[in-house]
Protein backbone atom coordinates (compact mmCIF):
# COMPACT_ATOMS: atom_id res chain seq x y z
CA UNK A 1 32.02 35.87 20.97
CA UNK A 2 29.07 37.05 22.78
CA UNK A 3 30.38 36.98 26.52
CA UNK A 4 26.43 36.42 27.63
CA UNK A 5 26.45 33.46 25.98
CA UNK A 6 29.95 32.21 27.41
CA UNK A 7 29.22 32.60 30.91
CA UNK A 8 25.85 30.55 30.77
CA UNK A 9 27.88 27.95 28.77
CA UNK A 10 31.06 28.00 31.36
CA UNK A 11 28.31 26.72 34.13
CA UNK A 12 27.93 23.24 32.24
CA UNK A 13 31.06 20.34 32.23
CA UNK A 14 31.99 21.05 28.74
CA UNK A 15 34.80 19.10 27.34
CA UNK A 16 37.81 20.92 25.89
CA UNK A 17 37.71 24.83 24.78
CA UNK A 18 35.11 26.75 23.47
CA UNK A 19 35.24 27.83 20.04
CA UNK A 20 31.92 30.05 18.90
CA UNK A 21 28.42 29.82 19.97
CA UNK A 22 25.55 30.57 17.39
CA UNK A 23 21.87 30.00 17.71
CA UNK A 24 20.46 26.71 15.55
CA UNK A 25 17.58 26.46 14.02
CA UNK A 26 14.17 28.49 14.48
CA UNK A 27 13.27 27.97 18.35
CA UNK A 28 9.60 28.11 18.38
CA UNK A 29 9.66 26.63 22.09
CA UNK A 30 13.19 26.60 23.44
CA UNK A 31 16.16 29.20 22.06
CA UNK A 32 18.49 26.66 20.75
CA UNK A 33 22.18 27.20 20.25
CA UNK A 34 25.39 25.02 18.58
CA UNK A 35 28.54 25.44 20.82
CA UNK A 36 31.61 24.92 19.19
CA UNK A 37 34.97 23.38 20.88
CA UNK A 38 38.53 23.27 19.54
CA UNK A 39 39.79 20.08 18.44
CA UNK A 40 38.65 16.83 18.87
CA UNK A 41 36.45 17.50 21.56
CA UNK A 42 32.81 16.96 21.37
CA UNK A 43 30.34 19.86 20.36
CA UNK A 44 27.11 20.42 22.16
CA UNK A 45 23.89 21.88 22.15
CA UNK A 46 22.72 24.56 24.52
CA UNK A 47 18.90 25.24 25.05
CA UNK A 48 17.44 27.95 26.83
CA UNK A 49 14.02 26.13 28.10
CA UNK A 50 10.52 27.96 28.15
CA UNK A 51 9.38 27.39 31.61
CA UNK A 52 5.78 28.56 30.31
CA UNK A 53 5.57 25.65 28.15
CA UNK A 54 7.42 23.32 30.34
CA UNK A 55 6.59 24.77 34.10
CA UNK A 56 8.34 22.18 35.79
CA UNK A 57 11.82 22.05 34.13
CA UNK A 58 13.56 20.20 37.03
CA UNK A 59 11.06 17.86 36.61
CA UNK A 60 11.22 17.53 32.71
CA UNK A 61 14.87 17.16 33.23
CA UNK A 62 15.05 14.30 35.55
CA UNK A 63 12.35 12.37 32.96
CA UNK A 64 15.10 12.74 30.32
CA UNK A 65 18.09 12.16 32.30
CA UNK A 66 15.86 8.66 33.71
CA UNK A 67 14.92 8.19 29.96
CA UNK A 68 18.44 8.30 28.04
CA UNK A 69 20.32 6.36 31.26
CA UNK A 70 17.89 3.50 30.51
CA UNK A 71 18.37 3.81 26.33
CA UNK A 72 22.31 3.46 26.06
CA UNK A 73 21.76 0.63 28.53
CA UNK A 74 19.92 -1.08 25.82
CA UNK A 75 21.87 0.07 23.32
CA UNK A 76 25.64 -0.63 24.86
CA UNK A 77 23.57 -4.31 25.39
CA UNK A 78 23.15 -4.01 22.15
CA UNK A 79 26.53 -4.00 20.82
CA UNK A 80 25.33 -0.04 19.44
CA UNK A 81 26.76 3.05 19.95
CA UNK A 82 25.48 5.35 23.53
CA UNK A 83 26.93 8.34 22.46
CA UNK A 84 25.53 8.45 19.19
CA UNK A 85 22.25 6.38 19.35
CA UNK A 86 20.72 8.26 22.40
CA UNK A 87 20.94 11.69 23.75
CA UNK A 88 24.20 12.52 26.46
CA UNK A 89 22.68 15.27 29.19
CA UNK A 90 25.41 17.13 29.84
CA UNK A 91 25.39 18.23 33.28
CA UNK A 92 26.98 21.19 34.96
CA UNK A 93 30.36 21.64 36.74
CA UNK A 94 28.26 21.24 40.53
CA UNK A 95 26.65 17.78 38.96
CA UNK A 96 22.97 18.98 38.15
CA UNK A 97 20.97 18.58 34.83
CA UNK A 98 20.37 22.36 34.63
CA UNK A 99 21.61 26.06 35.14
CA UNK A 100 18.96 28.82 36.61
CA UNK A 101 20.18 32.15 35.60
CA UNK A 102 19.29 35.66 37.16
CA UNK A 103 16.88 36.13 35.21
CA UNK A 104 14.91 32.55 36.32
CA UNK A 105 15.59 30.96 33.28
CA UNK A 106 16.79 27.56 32.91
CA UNK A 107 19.86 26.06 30.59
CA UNK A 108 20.59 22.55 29.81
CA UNK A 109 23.19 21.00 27.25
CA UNK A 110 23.36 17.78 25.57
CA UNK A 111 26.42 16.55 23.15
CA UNK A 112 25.75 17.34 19.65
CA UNK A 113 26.14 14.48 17.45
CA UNK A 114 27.90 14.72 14.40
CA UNK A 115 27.59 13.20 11.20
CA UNK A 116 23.68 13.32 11.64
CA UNK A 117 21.23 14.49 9.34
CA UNK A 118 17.10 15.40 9.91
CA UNK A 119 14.20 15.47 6.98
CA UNK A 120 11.44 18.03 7.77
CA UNK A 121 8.85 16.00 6.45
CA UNK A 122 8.01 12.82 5.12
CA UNK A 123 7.52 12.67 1.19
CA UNK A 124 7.78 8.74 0.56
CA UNK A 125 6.44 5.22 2.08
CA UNK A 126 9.85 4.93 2.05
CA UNK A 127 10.50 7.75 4.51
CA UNK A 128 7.84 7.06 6.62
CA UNK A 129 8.56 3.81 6.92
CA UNK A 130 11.95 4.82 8.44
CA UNK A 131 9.93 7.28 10.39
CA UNK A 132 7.51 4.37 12.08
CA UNK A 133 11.01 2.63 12.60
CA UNK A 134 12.75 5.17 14.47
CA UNK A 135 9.61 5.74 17.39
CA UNK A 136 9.49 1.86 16.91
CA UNK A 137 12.66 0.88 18.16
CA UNK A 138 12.56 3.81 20.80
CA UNK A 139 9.46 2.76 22.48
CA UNK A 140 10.84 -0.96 21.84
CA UNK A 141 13.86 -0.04 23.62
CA UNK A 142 11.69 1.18 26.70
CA UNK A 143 9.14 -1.01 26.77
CA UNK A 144 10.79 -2.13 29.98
CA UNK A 145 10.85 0.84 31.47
CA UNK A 146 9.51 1.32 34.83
CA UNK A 147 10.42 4.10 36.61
CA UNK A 148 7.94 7.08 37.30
CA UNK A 149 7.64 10.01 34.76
CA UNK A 150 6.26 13.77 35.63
CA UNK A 151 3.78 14.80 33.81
CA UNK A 152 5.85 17.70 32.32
CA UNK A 153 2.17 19.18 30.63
CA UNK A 154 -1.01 18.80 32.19
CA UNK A 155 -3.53 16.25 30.95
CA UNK A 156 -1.67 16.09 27.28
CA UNK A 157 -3.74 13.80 24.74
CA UNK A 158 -6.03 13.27 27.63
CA UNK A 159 -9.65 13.74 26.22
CA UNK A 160 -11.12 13.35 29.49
CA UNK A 161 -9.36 16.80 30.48
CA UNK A 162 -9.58 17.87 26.85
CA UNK A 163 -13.51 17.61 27.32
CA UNK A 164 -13.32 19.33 30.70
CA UNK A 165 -11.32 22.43 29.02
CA UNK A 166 -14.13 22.06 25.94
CA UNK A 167 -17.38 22.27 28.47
CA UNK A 168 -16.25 25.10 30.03
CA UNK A 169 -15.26 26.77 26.88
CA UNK A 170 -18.69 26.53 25.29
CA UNK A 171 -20.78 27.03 28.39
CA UNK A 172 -18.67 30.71 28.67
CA UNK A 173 -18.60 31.37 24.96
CA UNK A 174 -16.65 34.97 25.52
CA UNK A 175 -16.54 35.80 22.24
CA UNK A 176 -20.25 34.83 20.88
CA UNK A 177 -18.94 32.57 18.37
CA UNK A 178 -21.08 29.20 19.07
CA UNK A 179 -24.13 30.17 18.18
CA UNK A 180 -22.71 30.23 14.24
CA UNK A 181 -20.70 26.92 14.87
CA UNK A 182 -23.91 24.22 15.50
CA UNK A 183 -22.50 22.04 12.90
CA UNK A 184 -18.58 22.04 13.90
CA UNK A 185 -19.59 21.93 17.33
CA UNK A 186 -22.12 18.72 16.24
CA UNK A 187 -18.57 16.94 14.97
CA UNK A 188 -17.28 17.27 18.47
CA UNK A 189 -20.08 16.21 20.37
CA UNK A 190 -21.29 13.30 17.94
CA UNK A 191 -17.90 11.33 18.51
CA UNK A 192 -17.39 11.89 22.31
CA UNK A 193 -18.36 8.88 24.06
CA UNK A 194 -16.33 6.56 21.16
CA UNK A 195 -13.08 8.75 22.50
CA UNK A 196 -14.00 8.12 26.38
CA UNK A 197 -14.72 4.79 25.64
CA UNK A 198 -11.09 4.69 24.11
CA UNK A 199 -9.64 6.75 26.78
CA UNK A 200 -11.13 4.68 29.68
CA UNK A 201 -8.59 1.64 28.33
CA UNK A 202 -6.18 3.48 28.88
CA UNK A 203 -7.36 4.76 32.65
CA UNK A 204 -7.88 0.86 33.66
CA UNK A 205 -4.88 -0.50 32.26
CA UNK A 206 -6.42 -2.43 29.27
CA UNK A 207 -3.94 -0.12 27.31
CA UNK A 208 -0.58 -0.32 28.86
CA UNK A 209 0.83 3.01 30.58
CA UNK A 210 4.29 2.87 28.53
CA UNK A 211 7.29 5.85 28.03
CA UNK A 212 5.44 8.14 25.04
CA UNK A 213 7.98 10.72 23.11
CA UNK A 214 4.77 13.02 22.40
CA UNK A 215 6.47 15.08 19.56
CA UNK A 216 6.71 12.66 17.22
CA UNK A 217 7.40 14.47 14.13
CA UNK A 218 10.18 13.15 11.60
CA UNK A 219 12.68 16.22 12.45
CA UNK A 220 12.63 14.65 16.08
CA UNK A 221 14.72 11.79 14.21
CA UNK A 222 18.35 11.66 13.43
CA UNK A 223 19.80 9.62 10.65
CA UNK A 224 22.94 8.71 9.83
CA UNK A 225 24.49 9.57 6.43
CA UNK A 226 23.39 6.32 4.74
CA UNK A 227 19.88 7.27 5.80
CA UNK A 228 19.79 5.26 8.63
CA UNK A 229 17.86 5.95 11.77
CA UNK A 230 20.46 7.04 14.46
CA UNK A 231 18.89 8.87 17.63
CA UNK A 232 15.23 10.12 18.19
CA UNK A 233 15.94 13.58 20.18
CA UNK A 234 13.63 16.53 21.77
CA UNK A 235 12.61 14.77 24.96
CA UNK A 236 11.06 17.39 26.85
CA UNK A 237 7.87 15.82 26.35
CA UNK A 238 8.81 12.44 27.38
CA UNK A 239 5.80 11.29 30.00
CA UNK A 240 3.97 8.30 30.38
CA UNK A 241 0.74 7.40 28.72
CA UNK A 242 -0.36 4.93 25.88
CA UNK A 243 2.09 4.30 22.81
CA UNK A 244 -0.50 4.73 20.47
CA UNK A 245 -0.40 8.48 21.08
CA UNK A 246 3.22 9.19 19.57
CA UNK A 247 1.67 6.62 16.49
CA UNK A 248 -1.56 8.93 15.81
CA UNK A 249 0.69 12.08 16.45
CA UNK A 250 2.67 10.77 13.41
CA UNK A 251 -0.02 9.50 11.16
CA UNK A 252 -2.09 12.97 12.04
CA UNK A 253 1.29 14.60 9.79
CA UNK A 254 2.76 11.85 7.86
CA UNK A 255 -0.25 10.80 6.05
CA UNK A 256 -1.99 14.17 5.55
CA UNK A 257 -1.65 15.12 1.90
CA UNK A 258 -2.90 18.43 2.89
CA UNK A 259 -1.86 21.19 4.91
CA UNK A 260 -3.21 21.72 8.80
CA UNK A 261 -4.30 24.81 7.88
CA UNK A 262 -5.16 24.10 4.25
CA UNK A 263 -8.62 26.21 2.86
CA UNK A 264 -8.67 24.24 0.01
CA UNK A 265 -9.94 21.00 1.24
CA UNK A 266 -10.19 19.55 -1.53
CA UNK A 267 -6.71 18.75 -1.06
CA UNK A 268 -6.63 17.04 2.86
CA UNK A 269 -6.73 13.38 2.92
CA UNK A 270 -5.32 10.42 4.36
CA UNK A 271 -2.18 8.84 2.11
CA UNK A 272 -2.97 5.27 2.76
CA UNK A 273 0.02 4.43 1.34
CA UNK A 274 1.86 7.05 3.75
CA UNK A 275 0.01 5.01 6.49
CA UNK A 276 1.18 2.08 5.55
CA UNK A 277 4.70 2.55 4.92
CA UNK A 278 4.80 4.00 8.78
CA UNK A 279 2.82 1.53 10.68
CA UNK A 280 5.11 -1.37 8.58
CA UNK A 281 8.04 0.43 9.74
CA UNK A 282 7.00 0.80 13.11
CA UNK A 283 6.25 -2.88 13.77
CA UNK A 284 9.24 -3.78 12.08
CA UNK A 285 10.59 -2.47 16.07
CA UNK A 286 7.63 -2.63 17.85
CA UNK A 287 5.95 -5.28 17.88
CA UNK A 288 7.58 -8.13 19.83
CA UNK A 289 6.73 -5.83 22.88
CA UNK A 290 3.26 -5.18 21.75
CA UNK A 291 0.00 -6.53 23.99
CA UNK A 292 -2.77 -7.43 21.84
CA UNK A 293 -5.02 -5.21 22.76
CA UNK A 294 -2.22 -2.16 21.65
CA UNK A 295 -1.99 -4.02 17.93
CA UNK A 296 -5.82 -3.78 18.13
CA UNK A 297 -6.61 -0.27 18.44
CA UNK A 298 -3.10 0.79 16.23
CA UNK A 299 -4.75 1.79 13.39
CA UNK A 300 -7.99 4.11 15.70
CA UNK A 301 -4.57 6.35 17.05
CA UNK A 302 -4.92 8.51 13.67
CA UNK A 303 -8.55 8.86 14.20
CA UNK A 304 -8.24 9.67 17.96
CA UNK A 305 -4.95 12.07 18.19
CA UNK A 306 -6.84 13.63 14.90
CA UNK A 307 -9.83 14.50 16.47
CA UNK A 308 -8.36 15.56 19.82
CA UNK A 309 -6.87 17.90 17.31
CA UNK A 310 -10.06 19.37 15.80
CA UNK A 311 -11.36 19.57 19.36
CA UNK A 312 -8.58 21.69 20.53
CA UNK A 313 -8.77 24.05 17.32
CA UNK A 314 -12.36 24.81 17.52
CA UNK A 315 -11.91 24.81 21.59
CA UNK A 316 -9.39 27.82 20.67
CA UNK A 317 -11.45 29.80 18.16
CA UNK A 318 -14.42 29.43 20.48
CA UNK A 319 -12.32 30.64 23.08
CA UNK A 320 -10.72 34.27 21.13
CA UNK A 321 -7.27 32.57 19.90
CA UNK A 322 -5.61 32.46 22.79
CA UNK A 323 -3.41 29.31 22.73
CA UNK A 324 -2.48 28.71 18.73
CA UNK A 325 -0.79 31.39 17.18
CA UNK A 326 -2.94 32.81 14.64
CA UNK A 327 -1.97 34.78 11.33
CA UNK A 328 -5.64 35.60 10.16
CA UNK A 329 -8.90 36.36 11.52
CA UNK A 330 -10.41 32.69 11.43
CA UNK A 331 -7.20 30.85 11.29
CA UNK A 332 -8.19 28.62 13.99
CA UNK A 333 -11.56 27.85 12.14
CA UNK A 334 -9.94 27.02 9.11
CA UNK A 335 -7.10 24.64 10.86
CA UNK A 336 -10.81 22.70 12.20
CA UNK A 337 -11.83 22.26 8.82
CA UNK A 338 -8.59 20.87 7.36
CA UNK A 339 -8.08 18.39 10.06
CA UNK A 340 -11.80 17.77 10.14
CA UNK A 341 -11.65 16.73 6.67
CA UNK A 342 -8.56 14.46 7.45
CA UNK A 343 -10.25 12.66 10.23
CA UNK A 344 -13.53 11.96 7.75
CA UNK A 345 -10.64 10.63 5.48
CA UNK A 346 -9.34 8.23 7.96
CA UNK A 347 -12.98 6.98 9.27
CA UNK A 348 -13.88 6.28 5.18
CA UNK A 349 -10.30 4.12 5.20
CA UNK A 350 -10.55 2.52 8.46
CA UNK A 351 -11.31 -0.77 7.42
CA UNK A 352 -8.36 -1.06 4.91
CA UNK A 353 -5.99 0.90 8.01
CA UNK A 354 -6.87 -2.31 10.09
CA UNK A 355 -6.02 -4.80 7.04
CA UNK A 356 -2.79 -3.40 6.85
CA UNK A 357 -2.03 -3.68 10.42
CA UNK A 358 -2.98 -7.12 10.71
CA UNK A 359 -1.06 -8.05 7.86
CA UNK A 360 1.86 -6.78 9.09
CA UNK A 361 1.94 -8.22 12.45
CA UNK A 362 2.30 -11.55 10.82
């Protein structure tokens, strides 16, 4: 067994002996690894976080340790199962949520639960509707919540800053590219004061400030064997802003019969019937603890979180590549065109994306 590896694990209050420790999965953030135990104690998962993305880890720590106390409250209220319906921090042997090694890198461990299996993407209404179900009953289960979150990344899904980083961007131009983008840059500019308008809701309350997951995905969900959801995990984004940004996060993927980086455009649109088997599922959770004004503008978190999207894409190609990985000259250019060409497809459907909402909040 790697004896690196052992010693960062021996810092944390891990139950029972320890077995083998492998890395999981692909890490594109964090380095992720499964530690094994002998017996019948639990397993757990050990993450190595990336202060660069996350620069306050403390920080993003106590937001999940505040976050998952509060969920197996509801859940144990529930008659459900803590341990296997929410995420168990695992601290270390002194009490804290974290381990700083050496080298300045930080370690944190959660159980691992068992039995649980993930779905990289949605394929089905059926799917999706179990997707919409599983951010539905989290943000359900915090709606509640009132404790103060850090913001754990700066100004995330805020256009307001988003515009900021964009003006400054285009008035520097360092690589000489917007002279050739008039029209992409036109798609920006044309829509900006509908996206203030819907961000300044949000800044005066008339959208409620609630506990947003922000990596809304379908791997983030767990499911039990009987393809039940179990657990939403990945927390380390957990902040507060509107709900309606994990929805449009998920429609922006779920829905997209295309790929974000597709140069065939021919084949990005919006699945309405992907849309509606999410937002149906989500309500199903959701929407007891729903304000009006949050059912109203539901179906407009697609659009927005889409755009924001196409805004940060061109922001990056305009800018040399520097945040997106890129794996062509003109990747970035080509993601702005795919997702441009899903939010046209969502504007054309809007009308029937606001039917189907109504409909199912009846």
């Amino acid at each position: 067994m790697d004896e690196r590896m052992l010693s960062i694990a021996s810092h944390f209050a891990i139950e029972g002996e320890i077995e083998i420790i492998k890395p999981l999965g692909e890490g594109f953030i964090n380095d992720t690894f499964i530690v094994k135990t002998v017996g019948d104690t639990p397993n757990y998962i050990l993450q190595r976080k990336n202060h660069a993305i996350f620069p306050d880890v403390p920080a993003m720590m106590d937001n999940i340790s505040k976050v998952t106390a509060h969920l197996k409250e509801k859940i144990a209220a529930a008659g459900g199962d803590p341990r296997r319906e929410a995420l168990t921090v695992t601290p270390t042997v002194d009490g804290k949520l974290y381990w700083q090694d050496n080298e300045g890198n930080y370690w944190a461990v959660c159980e691992f639960i068992e039995g649980s299996v993930t779905y990289d993407r949605a394929d089905t209404p059926e799917l999706a509707y179990k997707g919409g179900q599983g951010i539905g009953r989290f943000q359900a289960q915090l709606a509640d919540f009132t404790e103060p979150l850090a913001e754990t990344i700066k100004g995330f899904h805020n256009i307001r800053w988003r515009f900021q980083q964009w003006d400054e961007t285009i008035a520097k131009d360092p690589m000489g590219r917007v002279a050739e983008l008039k029209e992409e840059i036109s798609w920006i500019e044309s829509r900006r004061e509908q996206m203030l308008d819907f961000w300044k809701m949000v800044e005066e309350g008339v959208l409620p400030m609630r506990v947003t997951h922000n990596d809304t995905k379908l791997s983030n969900i767990l499911f039990n064997q009987n393809g039940d959801v179990l657990c939403v995990i990945d927390l380390d984004t957990c902040m507060s802003s509107t709900s309606l940004n994990d929805v449009g996060d998920a429609l922006r993927s779920y829905t997209n019969t295309g790929a974000e980086d597709d140069q065939d455009l021919n084949r990005v649109s919006m699945d309405i019937n992907m849309f509606e088997g999410y937002i149906k599922g989500y309500l199903s959770e959701r929407k007891a603890s729903m304000t009006q004004s949050e059912i109203d503008w539901l179906a407009f978190s697609g659009i927005y979180i889409t755009y924001e999207q196409v805004l940060r894409f061109l922001m990056d190609y305009i800018d040399g590549d520097n945040y997106y990985k890129v794996r062509y000259d003109g990747h970035n250019l080509v993601r702005t065109h795919a997702q441009y060409k899903l939010l046209t497809s969502m504007e054309e459907q809007y009308e029937r994306m606001q039917q189907i909402v109504r409909e199912a909040v009846k």
